[in-house]
PDB file of N, CA and C in Angstrom:
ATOM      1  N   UNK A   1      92.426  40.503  79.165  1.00  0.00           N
ATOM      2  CA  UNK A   1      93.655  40.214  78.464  1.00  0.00           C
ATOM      3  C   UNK A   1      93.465  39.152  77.387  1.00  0.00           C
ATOM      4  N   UNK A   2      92.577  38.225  77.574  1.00  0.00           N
ATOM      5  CA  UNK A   2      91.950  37.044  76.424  1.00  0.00           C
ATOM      6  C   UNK A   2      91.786  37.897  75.117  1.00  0.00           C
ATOM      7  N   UNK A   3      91.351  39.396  75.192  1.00  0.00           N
ATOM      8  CA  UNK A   3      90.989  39.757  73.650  1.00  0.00           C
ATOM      9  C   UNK A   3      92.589  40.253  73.241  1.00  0.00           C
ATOM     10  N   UNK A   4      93.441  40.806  73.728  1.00  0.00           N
ATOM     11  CA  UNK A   4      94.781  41.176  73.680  1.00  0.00           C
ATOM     12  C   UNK A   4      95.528  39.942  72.925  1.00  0.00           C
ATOM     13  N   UNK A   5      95.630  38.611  73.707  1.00  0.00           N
ATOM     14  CA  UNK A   5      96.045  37.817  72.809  1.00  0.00           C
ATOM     15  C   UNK A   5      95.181  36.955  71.556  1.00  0.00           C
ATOM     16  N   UNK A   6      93.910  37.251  71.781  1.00  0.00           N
ATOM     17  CA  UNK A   6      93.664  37.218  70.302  1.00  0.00           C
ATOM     18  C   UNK A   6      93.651  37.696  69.266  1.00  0.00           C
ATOM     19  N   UNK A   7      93.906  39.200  69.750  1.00  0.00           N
ATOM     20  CA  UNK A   7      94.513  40.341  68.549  1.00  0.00           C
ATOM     21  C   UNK A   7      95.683  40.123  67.934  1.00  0.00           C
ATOM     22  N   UNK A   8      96.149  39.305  69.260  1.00  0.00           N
ATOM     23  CA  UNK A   8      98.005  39.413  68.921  1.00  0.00           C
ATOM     24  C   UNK A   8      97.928  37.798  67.766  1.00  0.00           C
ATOM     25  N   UNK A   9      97.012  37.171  68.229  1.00  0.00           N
ATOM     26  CA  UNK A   9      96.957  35.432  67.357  1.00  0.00           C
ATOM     27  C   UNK A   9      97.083  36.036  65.747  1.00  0.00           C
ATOM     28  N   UNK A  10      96.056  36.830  66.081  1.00  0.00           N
ATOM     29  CA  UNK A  10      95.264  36.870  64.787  1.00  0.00           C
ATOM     30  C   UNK A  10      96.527  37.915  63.891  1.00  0.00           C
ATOM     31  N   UNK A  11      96.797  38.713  64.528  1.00  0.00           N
ATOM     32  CA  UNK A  11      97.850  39.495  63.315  1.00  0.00           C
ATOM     33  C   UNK A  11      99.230  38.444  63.270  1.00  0.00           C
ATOM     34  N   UNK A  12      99.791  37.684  64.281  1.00  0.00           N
ATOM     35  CA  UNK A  12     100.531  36.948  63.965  1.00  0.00           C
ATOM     36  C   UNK A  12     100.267  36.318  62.797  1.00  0.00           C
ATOM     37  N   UNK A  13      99.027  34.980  62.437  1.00  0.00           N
ATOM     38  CA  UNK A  13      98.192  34.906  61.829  1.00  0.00           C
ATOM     39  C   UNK A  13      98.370  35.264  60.286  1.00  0.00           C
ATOM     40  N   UNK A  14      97.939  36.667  60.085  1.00  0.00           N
ATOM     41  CA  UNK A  14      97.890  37.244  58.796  1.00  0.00           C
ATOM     42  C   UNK A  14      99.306  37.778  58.706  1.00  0.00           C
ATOM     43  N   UNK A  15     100.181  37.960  59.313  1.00  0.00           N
ATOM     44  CA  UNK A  15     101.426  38.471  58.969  1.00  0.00           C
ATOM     45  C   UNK A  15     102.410  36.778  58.182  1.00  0.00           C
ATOM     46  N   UNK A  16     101.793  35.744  58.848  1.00  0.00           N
ATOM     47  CA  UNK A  16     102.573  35.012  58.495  1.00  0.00           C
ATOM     48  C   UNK A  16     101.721  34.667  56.902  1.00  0.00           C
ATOM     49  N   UNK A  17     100.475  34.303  57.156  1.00  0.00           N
ATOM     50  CA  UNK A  17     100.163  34.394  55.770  1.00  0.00           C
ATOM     51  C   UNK A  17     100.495  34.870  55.028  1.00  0.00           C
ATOM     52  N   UNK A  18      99.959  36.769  54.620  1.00  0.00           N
ATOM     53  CA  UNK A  18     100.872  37.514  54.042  1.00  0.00           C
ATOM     54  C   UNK A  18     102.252  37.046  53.419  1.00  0.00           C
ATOM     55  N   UNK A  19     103.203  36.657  54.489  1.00  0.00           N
ATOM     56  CA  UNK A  19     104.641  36.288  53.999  1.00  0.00           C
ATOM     57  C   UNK A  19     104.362  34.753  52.822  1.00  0.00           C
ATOM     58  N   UNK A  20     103.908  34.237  53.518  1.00  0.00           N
ATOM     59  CA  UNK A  20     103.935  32.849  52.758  1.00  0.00           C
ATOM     60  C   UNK A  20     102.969  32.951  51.400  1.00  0.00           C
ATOM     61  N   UNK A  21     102.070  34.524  51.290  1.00  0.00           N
ATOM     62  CA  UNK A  21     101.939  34.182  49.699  1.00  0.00           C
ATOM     63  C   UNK A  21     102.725  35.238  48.962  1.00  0.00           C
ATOM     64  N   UNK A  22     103.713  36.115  49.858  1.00  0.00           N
ATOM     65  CA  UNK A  22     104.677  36.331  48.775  1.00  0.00           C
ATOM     66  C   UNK A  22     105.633  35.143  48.272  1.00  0.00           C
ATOM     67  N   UNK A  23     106.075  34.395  49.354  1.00  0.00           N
ATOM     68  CA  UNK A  23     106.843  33.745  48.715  1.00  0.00           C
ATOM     69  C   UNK A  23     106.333  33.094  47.362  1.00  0.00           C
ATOM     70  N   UNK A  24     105.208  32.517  47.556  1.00  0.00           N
ATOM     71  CA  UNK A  24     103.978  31.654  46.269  1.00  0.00           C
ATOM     72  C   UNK A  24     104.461  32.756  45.210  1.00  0.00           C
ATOM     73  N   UNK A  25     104.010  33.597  45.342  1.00  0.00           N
ATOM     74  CA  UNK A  25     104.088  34.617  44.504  1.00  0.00           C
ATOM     75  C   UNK A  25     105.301  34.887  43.682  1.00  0.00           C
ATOM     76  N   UNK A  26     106.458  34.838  44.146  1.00  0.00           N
ATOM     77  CA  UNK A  26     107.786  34.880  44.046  1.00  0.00           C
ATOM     78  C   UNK A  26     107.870  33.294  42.936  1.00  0.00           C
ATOM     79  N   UNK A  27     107.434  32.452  43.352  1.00  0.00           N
ATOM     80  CA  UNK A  27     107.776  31.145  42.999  1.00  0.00           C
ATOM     81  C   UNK A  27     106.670  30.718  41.443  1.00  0.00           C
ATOM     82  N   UNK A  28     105.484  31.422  41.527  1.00  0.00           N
ATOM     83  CA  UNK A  28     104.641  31.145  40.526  1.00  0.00           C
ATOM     84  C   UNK A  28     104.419  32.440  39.573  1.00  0.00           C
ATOM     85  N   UNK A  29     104.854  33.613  39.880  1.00  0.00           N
ATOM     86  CA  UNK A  29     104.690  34.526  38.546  1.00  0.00           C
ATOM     87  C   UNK A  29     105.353  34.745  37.492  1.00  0.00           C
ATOM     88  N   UNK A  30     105.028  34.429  36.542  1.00  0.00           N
ATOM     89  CA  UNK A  30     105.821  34.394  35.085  1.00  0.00           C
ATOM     90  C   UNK A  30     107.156  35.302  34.963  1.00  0.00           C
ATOM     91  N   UNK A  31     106.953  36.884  35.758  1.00  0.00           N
ATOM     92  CA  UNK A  31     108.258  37.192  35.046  1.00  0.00           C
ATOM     93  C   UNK A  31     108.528  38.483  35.949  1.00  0.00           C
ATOM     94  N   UNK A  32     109.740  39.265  36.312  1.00  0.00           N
ATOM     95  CA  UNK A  32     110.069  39.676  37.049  1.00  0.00           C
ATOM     96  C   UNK A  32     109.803  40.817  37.523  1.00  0.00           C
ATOM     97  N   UNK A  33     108.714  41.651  37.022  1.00  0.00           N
ATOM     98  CA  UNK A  33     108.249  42.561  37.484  1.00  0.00           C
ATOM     99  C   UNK A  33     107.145  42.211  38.238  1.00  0.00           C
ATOM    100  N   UNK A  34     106.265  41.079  37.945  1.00  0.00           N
ATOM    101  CA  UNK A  34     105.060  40.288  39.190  1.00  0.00           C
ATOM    102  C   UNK A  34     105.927  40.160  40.158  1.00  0.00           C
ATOM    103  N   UNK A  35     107.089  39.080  39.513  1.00  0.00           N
ATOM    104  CA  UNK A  35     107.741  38.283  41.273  1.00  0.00           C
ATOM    105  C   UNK A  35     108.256  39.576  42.238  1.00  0.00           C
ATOM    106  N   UNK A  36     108.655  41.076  41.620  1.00  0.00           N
ATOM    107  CA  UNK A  36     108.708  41.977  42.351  1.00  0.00           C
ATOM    108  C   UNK A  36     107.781  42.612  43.061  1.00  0.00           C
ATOM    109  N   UNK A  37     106.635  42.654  42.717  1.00  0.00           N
ATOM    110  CA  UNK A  37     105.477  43.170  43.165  1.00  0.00           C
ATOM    111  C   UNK A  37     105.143  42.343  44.123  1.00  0.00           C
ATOM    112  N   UNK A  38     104.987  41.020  44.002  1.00  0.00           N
ATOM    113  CA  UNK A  38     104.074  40.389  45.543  1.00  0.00           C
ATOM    114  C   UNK A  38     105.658  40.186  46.131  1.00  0.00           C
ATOM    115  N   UNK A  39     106.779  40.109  45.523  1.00  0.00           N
ATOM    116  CA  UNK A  39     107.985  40.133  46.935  1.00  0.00           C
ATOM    117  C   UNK A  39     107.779  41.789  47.813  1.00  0.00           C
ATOM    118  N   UNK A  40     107.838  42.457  47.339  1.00  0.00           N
ATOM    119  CA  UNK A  40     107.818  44.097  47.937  1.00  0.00           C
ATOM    120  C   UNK A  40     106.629  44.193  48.672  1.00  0.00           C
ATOM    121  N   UNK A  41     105.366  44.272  47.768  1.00  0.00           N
ATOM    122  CA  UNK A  41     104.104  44.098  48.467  1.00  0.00           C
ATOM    123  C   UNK A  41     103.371  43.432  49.627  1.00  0.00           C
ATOM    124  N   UNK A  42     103.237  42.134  49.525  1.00  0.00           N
ATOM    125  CA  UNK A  42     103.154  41.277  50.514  1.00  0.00           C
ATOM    126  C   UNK A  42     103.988  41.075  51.422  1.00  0.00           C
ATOM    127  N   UNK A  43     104.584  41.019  51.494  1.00  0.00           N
ATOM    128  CA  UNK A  43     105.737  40.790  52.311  1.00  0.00           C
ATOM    129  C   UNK A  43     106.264  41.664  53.397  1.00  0.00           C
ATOM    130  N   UNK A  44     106.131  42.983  52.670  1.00  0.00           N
ATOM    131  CA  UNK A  44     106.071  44.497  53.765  1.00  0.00           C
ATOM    132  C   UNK A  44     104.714  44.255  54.767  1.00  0.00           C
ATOM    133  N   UNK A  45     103.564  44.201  54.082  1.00  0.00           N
ATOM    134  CA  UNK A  45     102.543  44.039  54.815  1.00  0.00           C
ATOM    135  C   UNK A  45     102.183  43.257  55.794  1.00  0.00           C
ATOM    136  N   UNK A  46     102.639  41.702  55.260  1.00  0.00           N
ATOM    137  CA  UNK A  46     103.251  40.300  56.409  1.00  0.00           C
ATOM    138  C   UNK A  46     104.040  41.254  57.496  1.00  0.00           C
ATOM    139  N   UNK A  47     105.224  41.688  57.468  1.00  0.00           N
ATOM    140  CA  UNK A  47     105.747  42.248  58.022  1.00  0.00           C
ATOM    141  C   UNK A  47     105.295  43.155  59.430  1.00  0.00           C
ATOM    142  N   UNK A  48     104.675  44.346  58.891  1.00  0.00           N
ATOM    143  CA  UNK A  48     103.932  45.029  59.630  1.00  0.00           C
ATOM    144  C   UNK A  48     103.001  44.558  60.489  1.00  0.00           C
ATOM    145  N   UNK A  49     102.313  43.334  59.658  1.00  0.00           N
ATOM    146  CA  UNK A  49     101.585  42.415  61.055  1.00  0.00           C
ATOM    147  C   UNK A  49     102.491  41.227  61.929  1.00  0.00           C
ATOM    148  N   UNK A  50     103.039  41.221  61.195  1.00  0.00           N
ATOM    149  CA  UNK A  50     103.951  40.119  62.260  1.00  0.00           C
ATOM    150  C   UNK A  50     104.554  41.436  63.727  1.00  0.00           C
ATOM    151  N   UNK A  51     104.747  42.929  63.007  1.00  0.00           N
ATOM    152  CA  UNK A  51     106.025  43.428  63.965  1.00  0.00           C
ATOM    153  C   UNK A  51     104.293  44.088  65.167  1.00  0.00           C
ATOM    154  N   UNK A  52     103.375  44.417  64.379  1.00  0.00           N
ATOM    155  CA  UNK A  52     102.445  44.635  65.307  1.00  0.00           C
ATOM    156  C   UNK A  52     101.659  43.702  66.222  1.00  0.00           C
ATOM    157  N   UNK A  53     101.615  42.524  65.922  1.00  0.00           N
ATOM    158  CA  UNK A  53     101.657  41.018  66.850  1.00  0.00           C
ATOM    159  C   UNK A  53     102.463  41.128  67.850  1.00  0.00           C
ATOM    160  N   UNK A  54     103.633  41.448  67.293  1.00  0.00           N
ATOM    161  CA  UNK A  54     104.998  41.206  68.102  1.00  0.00           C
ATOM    162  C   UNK A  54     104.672  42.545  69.397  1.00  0.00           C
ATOM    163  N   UNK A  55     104.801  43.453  68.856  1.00  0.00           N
ATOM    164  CA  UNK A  55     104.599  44.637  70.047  1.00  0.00           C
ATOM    165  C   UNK A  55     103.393  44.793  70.791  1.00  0.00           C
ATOM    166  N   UNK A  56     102.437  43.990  70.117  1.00  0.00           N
ATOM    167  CA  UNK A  56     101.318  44.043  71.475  1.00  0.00           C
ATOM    168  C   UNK A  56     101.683  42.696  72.385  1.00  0.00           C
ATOM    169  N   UNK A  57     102.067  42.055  72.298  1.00  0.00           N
ATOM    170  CA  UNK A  57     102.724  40.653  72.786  1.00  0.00           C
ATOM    171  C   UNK A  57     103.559  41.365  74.093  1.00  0.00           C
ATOM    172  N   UNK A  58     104.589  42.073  73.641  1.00  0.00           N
ATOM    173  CA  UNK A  58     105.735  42.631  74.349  1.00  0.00           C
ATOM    174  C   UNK A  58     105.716  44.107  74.404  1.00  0.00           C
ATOM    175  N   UNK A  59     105.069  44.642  75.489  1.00  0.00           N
ATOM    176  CA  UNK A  59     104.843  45.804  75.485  1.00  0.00           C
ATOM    177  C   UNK A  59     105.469  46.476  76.006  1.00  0.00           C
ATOM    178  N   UNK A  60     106.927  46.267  76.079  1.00  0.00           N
ATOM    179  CA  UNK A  60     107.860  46.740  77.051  1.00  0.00           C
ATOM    180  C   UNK A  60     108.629  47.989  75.972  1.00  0.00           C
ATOM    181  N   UNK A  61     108.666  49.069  76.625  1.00  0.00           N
ATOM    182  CA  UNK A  61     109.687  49.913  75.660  1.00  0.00           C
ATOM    183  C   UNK A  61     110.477  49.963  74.930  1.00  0.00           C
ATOM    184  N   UNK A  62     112.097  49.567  75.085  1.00  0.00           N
ATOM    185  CA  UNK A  62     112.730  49.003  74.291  1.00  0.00           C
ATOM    186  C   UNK A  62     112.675  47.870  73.382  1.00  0.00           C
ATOM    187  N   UNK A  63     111.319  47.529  73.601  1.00  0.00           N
ATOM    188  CA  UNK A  63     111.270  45.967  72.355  1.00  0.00           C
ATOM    189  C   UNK A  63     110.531  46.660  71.435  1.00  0.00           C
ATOM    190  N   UNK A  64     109.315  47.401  72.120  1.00  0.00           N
ATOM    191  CA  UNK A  64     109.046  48.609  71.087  1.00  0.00           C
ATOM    192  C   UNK A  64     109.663  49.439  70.049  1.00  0.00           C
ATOM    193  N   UNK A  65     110.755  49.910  70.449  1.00  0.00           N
ATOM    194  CA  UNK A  65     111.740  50.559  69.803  1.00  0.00           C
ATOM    195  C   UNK A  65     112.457  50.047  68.927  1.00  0.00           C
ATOM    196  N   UNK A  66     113.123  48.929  69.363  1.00  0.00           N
ATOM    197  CA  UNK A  66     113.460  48.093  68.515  1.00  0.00           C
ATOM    198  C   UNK A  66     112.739  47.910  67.176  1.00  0.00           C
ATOM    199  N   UNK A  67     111.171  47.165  67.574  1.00  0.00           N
ATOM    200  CA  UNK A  67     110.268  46.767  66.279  1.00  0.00           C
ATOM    201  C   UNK A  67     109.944  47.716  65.550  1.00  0.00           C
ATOM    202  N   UNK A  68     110.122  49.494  66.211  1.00  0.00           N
ATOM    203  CA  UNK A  68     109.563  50.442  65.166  1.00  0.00           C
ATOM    204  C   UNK A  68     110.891  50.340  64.306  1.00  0.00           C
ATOM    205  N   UNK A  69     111.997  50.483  64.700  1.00  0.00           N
ATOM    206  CA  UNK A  69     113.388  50.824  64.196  1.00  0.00           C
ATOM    207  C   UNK A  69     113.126  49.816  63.156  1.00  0.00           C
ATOM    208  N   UNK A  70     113.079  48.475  63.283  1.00  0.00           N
ATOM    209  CA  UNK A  70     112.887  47.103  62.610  1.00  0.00           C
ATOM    210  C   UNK A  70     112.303  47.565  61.081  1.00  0.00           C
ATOM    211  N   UNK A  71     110.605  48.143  61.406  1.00  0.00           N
ATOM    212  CA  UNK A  71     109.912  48.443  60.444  1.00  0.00           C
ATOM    213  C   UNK A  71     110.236  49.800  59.822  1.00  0.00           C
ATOM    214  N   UNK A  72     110.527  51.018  60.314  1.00  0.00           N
ATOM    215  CA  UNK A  72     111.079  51.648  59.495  1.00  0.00           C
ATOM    216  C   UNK A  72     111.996  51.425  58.595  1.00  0.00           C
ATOM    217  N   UNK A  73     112.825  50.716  58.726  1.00  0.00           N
ATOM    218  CA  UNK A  73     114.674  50.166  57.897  1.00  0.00           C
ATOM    219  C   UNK A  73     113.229  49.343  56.773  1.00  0.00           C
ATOM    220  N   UNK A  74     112.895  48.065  57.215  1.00  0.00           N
ATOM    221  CA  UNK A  74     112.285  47.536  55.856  1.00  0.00           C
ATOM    222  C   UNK A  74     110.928  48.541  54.999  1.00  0.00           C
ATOM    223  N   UNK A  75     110.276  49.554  55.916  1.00  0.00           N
ATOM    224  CA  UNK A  75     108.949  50.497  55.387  1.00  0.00           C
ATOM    225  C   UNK A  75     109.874  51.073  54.134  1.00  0.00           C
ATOM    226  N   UNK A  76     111.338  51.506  54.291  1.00  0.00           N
ATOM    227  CA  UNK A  76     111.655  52.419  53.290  1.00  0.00           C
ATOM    228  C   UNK A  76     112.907  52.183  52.597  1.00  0.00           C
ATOM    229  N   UNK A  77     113.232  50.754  52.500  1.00  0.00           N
ATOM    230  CA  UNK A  77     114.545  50.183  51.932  1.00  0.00           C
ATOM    231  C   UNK A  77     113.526  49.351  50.747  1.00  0.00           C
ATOM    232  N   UNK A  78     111.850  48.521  51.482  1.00  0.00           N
ATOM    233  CA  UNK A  78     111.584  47.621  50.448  1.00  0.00           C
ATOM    234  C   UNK A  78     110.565  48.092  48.731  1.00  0.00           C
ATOM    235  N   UNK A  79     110.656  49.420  49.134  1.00  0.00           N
ATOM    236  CA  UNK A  79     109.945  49.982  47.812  1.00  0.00           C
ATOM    237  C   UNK A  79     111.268  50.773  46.942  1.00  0.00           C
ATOM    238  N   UNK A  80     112.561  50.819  47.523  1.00  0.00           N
ATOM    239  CA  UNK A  80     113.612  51.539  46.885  1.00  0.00           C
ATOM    240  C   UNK A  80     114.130  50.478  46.033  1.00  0.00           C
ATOM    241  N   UNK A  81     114.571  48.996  47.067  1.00  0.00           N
ATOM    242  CA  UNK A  81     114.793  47.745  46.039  1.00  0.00           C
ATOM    243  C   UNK A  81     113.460  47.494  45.368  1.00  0.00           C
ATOM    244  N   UNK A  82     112.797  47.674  45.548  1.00  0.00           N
ATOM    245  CA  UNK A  82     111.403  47.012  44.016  1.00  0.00           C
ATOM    246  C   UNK A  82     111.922  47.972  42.887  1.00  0.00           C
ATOM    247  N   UNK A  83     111.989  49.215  43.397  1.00  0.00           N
ATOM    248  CA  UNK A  83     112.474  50.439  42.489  1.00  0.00           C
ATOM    249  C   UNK A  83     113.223  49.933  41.593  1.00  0.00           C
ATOM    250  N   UNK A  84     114.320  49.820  42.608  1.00  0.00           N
ATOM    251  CA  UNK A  84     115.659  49.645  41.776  1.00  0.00           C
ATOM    252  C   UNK A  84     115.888  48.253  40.785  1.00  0.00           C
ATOM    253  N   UNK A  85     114.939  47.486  40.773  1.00  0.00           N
ATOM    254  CA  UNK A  85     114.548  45.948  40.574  1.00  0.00           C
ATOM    255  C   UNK A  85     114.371  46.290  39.336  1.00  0.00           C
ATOM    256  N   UNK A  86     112.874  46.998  39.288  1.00  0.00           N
ATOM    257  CA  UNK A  86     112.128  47.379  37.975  1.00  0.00           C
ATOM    258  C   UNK A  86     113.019  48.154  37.246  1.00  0.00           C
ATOM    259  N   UNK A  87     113.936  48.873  37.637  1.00  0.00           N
ATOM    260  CA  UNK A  87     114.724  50.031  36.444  1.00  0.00           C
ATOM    261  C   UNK A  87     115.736  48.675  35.860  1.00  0.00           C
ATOM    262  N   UNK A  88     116.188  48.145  36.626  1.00  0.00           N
ATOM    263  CA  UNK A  88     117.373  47.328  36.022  1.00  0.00           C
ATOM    264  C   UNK A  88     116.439  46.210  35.100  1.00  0.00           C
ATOM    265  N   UNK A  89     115.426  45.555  35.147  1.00  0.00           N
ATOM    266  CA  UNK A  89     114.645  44.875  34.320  1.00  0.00           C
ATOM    267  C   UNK A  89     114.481  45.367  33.134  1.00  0.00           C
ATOM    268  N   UNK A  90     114.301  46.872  32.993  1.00  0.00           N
ATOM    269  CA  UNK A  90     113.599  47.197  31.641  1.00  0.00           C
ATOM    270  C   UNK A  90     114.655  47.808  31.707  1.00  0.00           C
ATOM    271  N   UNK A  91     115.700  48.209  32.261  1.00  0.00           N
ATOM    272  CA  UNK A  91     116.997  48.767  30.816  1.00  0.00           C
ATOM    273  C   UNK A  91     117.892  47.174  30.436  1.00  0.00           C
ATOM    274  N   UNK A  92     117.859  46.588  30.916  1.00  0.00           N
ATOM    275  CA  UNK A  92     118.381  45.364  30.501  1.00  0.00           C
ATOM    276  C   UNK A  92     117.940  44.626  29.598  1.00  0.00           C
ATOM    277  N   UNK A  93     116.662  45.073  29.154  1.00  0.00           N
ATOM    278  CA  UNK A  93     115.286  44.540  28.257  1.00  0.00           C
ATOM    279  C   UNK A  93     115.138  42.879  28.477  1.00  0.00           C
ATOM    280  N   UNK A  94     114.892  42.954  29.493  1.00  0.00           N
ATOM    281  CA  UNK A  94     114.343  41.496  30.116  1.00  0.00           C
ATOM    282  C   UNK A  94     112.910  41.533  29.627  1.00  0.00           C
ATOM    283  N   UNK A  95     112.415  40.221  29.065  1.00  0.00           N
ATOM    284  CA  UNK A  95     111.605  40.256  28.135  1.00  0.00           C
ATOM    285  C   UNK A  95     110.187  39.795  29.256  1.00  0.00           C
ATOM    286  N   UNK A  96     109.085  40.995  28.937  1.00  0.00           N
ATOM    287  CA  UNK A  96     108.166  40.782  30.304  1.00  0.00           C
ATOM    288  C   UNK A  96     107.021  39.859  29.830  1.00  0.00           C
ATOM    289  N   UNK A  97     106.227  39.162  30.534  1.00  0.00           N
ATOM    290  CA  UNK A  97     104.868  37.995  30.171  1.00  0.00           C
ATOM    291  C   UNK A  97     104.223  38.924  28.752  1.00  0.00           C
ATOM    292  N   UNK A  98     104.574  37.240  28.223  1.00  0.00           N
ATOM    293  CA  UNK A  98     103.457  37.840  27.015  1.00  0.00           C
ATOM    294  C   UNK A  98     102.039  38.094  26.932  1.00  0.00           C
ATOM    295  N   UNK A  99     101.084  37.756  28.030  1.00  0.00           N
ATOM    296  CA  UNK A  99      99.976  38.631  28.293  1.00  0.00           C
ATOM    297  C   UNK A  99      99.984  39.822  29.211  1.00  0.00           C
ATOM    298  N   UNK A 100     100.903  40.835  29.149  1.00  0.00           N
ATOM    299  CA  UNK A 100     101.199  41.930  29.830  1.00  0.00           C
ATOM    300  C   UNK A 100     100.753  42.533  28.550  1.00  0.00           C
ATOM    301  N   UNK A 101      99.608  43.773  29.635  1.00  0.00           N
ATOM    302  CA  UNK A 101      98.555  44.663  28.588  1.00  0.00           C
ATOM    303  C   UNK A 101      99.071  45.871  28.542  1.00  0.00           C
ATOM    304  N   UNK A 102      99.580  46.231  29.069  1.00  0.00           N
ATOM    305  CA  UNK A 102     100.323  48.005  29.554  1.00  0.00           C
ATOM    306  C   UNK A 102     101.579  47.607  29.662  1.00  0.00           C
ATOM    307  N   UNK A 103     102.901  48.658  28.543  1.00  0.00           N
ATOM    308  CA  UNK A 103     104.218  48.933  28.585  1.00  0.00           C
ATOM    309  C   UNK A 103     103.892  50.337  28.590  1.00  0.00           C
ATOM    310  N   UNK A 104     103.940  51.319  29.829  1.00  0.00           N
ATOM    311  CA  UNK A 104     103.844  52.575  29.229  1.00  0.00           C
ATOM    312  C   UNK A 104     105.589  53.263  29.399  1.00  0.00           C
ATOM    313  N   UNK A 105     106.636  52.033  29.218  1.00  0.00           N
ATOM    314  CA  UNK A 105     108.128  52.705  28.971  1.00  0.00           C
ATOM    315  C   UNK A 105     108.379  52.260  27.334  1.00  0.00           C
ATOM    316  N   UNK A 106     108.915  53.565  26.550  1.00  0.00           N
ATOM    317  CA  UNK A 106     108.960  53.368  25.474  1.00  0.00           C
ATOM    318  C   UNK A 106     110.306  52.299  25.081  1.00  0.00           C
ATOM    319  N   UNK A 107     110.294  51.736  24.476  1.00  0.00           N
ATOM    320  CA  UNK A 107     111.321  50.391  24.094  1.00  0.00           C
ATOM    321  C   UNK A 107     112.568  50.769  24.297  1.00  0.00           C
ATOM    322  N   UNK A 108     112.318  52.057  23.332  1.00  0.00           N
ATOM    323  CA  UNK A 108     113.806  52.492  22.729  1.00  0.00           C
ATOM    324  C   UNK A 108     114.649  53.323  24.075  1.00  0.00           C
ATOM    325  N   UNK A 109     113.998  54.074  24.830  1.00  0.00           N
ATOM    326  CA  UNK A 109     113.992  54.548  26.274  1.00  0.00           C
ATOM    327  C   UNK A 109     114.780  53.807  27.154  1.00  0.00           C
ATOM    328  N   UNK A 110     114.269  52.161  27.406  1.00  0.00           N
ATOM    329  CA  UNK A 110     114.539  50.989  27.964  1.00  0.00           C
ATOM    330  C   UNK A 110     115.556  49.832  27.407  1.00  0.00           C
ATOM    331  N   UNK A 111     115.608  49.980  26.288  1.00  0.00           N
ATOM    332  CA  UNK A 111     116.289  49.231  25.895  1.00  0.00           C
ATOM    333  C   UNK A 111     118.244  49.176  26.230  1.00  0.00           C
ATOM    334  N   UNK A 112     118.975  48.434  26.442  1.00  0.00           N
ATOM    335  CA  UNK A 112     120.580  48.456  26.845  1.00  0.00           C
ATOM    336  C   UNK A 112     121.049  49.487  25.554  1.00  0.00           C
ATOM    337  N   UNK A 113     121.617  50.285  26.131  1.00  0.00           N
ATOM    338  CA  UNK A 113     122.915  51.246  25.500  1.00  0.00           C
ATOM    339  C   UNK A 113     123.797  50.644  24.646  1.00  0.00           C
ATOM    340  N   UNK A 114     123.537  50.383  23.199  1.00  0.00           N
ATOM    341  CA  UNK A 114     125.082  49.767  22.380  1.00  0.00           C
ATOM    342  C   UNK A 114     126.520  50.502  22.703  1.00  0.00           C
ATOM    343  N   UNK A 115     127.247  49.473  22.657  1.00  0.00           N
ATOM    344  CA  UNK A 115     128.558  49.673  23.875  1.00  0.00           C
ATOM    345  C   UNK A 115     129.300  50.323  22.389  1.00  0.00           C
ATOM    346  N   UNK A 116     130.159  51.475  22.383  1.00  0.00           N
ATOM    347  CA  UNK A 116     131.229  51.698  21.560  1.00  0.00           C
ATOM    348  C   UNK A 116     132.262  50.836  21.403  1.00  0.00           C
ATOM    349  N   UNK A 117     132.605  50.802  19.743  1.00  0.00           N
ATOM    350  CA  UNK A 117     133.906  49.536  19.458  1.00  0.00           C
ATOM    351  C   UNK A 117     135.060  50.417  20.723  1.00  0.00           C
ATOM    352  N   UNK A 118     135.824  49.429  21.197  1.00  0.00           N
ATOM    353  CA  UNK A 118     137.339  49.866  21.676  1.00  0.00           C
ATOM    354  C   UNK A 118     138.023  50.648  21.042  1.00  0.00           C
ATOM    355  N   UNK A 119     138.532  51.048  20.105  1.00  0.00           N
ATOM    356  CA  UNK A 119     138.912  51.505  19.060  1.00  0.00           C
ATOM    357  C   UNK A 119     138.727  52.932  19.045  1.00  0.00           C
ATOM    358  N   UNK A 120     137.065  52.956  19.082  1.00  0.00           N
ATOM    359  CA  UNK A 120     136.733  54.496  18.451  1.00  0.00           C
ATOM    360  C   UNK A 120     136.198  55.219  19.876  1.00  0.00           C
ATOM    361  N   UNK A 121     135.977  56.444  19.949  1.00  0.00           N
ATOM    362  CA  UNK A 121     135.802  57.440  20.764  1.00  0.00           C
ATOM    363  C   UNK A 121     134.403  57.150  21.102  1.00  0.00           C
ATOM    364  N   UNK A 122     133.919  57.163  22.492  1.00  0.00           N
ATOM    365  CA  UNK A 122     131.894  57.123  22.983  1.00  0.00           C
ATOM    366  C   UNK A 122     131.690  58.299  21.950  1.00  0.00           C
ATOM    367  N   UNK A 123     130.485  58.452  21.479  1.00  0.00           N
ATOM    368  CA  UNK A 123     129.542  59.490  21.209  1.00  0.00           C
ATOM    369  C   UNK A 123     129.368  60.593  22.123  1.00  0.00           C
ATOM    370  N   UNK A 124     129.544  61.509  21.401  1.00  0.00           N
ATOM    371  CA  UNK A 124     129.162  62.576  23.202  1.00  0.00           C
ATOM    372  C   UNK A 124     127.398  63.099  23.149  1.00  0.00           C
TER     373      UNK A 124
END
């Protein structure tokens, strides 16, 4: 059982790491498509080792269940919000690091919709 809880140390361990350099990540990348990437990225992965720590720890069924339920809800909610992160960034034209080497969304594509005067009829 000594190697059991050192499996369990050790992914505790890297799950908490993991988390703590998304947060870094979150806190030190220039601009909001990085701070999305190591928030989504790292952080899922922290995750997965923290919930697999957790279930070899507690090997009881229902705690099991629980932690899969746990990780499914964040496995497939935290790449829909990065999703949804990145679309609202570049139609809003939030202006990305100026050493960013690759835009492969065209400007004009991304760029905010000019709003029609009050007055006159939308464009159809």
């Amino acid at each position: 059982m000594i190697v059991l809880e050192w499996i369990t140390a050790l992914l505790l361990l890297l799950g908490a790491l993991f988390s703590f350099l998304a947060a870094v990540g979150v806190l030190r990348f220039p601009d909001t498509l990085l701070r999305m990437q190591s928030s989504s990225k790292a952080s899922t992965l922290g995750l997965a080792c923290l919930i697999a720590g957790t279930a070899l720890q507690f090997p009881e069924l229902s705690v099991i269940i629980r932690l899969g339920a746990l990780a499914a809800f964040i496995m497939l909610t935290a790449p829909l919000t990065a999703h949804i992160v990145a679309r609202v960034t570049l139609h809003r034209g939030t202006p990305l690091w100026d050493k960013t080497v690759l835009n492969e969304h065209e400007p004009s594509r991304c760029a905010p919709e000019p709003e029609a005067p009050p007055n006159e009829p939308a464009p159809q």
